[in-house]
N, C-alpha and C. Protein backbone atom coordinates (compact mmCIF):
# COMPACT_ATOMS: atom_id res chain seq x y z
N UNK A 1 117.82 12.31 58.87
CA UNK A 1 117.64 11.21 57.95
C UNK A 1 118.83 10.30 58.01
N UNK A 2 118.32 9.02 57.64
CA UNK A 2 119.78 8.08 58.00
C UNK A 2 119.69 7.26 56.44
N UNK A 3 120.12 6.77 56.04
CA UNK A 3 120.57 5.60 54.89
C UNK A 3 120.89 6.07 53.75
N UNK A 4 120.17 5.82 52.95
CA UNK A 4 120.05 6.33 51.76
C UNK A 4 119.39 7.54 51.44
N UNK A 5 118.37 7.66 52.39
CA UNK A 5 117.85 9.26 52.35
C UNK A 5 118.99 10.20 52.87
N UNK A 6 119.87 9.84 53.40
CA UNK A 6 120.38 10.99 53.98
C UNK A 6 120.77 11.87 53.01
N UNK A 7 121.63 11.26 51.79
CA UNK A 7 122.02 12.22 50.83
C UNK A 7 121.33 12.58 49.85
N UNK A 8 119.77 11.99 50.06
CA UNK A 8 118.88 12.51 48.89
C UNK A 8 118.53 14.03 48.50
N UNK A 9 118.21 14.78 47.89
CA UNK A 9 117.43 15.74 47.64
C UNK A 9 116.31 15.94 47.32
N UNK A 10 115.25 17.27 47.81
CA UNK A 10 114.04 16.95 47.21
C UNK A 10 114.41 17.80 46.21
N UNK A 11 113.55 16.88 45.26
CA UNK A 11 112.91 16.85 43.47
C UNK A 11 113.00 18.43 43.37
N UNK A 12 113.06 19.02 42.36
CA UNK A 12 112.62 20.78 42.16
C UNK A 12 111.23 20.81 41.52
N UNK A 13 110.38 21.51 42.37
CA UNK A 13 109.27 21.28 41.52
C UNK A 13 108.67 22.64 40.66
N UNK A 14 107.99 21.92 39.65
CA UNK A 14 107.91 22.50 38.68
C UNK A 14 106.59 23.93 38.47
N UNK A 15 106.34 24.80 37.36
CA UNK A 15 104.99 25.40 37.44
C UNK A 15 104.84 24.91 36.08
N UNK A 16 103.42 24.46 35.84
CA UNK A 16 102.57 23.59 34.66
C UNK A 16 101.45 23.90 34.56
N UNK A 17 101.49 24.94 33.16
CA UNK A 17 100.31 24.80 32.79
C UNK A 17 99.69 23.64 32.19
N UNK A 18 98.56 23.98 32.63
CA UNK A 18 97.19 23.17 31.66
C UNK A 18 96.37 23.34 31.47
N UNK A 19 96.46 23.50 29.28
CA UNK A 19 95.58 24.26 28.92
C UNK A 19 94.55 22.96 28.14
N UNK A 20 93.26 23.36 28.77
CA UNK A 20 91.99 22.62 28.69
C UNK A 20 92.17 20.91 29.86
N UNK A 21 91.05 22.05 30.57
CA UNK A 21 90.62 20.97 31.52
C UNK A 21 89.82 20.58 31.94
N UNK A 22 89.55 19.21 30.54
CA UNK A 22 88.22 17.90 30.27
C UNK A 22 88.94 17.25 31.52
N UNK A 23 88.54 15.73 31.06
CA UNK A 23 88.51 14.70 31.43
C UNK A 23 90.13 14.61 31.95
N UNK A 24 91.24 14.91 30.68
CA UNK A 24 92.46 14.11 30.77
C UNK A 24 93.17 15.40 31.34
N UNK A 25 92.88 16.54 30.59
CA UNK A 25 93.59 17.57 31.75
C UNK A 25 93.40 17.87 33.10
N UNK A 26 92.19 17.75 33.56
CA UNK A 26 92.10 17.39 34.92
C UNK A 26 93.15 16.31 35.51
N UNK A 27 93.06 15.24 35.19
CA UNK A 27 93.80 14.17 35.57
C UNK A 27 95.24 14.48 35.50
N UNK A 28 95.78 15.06 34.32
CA UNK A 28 97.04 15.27 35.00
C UNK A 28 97.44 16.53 35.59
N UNK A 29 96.40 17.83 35.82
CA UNK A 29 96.26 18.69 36.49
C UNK A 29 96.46 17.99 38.32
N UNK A 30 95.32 17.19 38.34
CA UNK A 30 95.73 16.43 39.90
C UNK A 30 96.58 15.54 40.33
N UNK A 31 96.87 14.75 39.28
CA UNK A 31 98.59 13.91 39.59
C UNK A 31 99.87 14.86 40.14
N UNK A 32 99.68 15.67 38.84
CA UNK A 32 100.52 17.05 39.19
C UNK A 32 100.73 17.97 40.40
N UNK A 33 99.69 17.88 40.88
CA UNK A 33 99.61 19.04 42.10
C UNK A 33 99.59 18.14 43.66
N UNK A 34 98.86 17.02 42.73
CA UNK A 34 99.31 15.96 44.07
C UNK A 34 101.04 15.65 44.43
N UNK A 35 101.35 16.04 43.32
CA UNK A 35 103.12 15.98 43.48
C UNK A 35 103.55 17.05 44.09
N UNK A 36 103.00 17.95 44.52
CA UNK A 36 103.70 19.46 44.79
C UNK A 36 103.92 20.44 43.66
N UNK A 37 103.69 20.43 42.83
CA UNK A 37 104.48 20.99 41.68
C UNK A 37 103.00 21.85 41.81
N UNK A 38 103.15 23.42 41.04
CA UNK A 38 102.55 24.30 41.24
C UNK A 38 101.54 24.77 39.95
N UNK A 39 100.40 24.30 39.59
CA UNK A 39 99.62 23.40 38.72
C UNK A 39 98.69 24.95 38.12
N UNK A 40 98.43 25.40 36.92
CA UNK A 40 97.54 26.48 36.65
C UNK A 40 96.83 25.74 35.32
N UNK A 41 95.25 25.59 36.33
CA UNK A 41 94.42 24.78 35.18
C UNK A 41 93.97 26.15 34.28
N UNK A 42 93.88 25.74 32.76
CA UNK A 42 93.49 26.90 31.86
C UNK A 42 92.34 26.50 31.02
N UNK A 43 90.94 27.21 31.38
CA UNK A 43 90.08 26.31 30.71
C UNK A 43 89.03 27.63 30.24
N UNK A 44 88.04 27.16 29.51
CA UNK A 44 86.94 27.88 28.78
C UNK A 44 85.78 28.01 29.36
N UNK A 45 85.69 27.28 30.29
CA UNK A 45 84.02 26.48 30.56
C UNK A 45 84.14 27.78 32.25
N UNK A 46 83.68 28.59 32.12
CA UNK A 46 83.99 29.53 33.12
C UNK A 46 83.30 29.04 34.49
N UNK A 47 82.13 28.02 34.26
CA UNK A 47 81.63 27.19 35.60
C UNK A 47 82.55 26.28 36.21
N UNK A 48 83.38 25.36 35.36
CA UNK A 48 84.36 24.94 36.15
C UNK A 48 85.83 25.41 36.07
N UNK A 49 85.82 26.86 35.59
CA UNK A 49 87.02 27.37 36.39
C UNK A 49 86.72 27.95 37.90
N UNK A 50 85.46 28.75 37.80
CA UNK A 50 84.68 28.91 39.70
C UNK A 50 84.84 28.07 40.62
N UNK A 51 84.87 26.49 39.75
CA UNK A 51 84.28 25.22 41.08
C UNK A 51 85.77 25.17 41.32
N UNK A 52 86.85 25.11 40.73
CA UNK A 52 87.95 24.79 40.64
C UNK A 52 88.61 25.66 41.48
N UNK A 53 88.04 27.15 41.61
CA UNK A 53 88.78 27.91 42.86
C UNK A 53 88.09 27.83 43.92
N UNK A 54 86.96 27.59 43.99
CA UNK A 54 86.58 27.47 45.22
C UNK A 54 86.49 26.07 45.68
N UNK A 55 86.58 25.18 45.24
CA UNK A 55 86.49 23.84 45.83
C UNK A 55 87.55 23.05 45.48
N UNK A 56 88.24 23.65 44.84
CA UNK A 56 89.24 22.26 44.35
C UNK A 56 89.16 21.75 43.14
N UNK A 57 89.94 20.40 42.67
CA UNK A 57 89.73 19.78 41.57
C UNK A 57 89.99 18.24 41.92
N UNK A 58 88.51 18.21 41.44
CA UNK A 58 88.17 16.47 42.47
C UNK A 58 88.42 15.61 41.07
N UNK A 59 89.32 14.78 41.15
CA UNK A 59 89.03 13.52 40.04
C UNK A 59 88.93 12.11 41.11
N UNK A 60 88.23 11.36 39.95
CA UNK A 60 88.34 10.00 40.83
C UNK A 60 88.39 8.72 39.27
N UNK A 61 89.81 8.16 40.27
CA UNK A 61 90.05 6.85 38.87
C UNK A 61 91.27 5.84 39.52
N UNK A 62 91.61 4.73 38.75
CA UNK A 62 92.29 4.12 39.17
C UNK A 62 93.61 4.33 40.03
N UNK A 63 94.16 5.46 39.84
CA UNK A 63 95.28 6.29 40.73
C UNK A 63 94.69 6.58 42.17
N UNK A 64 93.44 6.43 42.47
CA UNK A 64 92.92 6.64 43.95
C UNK A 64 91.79 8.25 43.47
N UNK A 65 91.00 8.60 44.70
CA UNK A 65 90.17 9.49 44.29
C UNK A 65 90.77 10.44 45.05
N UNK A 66 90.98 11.73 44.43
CA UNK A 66 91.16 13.32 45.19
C UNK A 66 90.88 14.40 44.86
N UNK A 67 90.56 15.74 45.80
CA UNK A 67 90.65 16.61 45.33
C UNK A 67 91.72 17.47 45.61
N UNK A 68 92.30 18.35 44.95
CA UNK A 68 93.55 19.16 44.89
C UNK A 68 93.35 20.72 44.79
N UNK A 69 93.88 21.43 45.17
CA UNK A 69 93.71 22.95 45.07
C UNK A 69 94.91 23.21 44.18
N UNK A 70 94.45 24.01 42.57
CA UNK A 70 95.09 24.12 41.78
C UNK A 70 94.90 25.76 41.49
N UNK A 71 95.86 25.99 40.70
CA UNK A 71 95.76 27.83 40.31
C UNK A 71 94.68 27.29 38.99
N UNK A 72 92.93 27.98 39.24
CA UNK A 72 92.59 28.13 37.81
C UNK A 72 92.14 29.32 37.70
N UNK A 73 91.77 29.51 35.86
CA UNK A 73 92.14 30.44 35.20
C UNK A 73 91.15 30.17 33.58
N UNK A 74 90.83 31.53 33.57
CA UNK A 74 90.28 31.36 31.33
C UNK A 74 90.97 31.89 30.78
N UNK A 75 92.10 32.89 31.34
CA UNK A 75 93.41 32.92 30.62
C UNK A 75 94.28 32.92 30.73
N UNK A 76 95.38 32.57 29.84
CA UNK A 76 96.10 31.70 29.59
C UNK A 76 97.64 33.10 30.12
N UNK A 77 96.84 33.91 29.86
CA UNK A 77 98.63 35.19 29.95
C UNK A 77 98.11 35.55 31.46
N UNK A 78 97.26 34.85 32.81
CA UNK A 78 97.28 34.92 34.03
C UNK A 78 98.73 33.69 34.78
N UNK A 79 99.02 32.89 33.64
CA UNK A 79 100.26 31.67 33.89
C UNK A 79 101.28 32.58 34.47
N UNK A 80 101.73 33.22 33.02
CA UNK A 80 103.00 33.83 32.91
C UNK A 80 103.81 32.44 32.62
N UNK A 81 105.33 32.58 33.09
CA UNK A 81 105.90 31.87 32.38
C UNK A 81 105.76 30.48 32.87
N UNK A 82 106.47 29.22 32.20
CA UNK A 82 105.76 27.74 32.87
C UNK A 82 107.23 26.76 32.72
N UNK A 83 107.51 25.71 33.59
CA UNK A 83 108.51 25.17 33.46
C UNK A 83 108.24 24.08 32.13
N UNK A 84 106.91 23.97 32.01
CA UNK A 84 106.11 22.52 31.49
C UNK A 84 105.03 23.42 31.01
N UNK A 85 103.96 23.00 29.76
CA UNK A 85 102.77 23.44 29.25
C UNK A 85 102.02 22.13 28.55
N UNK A 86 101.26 21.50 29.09
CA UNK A 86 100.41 21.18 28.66
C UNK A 86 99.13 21.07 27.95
N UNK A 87 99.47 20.90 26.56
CA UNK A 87 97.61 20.92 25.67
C UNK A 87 96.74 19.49 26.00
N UNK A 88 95.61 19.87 26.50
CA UNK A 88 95.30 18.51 26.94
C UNK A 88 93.51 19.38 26.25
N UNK A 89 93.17 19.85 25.05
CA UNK A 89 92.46 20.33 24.43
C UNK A 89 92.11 19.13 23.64
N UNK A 90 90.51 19.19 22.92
CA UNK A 90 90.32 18.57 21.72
C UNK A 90 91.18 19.21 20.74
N UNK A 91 91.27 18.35 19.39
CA UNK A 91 91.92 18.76 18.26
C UNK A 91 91.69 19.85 17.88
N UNK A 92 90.22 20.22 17.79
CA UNK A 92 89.85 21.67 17.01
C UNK A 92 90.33 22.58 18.32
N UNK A 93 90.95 22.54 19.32
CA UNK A 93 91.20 23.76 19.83
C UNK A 93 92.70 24.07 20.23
N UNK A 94 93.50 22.92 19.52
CA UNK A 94 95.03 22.68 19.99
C UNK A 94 95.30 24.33 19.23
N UNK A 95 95.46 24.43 18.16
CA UNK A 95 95.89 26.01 17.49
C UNK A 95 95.67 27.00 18.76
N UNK A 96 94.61 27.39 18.88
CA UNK A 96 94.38 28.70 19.75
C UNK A 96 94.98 28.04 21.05
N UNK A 97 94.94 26.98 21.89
CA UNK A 97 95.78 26.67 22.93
C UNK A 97 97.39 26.80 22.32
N UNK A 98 97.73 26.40 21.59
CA UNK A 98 99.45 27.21 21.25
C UNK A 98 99.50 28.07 21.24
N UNK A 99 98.33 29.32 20.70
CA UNK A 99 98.61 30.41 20.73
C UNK A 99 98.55 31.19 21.70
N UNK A 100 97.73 30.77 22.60
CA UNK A 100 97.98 31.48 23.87
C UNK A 100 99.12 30.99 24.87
N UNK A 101 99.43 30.05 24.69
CA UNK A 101 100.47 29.50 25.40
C UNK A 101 102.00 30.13 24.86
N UNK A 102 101.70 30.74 23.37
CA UNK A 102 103.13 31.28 23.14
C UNK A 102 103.65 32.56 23.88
């Protein structure tokens, strides 16, 4: 590397959960993993925790369309510990997402 990269470092990347993954946890489930950082989607809906290991996690939106291979999961003590935790739950389910996340 020559210029300014030379003395750069790469970033440390992180492990992030995310617990409930609709619409918005998906999305930053795949920003996330599109970064490298090591992504464990945590969700209820046990059909798309299946699609999610076997195919990926496809979003498509103004950030560009992709799919990403993420760690998923319906529970939450398969994480273990997390650098980052994300509730990306409706309201009525933020409580029991803290609680498993504690």
């Amino acid at each position: 590397r020559t210029g300014a990269d030379a003395g750069a470092q790469a970033e440390p990347k992180m492990k992030v959960a995310i617990l409930g993954c609709g619409a918005m946890g998906s999305l930053y489930a795949a920003l996330l993993a599109s970064s490298g950082h090591d992504v464990w989607a945590v969700d209820v809906w046990r059909e798309h925790v299946e699609a999610m290991r076997e195919r990926g996690l496809r979003v498509e939106g103004a950030s560009g369309d992709r799919t990403v291979r993420v760690n998923a999961t319906l529970d939450a003590e398969d994480v273990g510990p997390s650098d980052l935790v994300v509730v990306a739950t409706k309201a009525s389910g933020v409580a029991a997402a803290a609680a498993a996340a504690a």
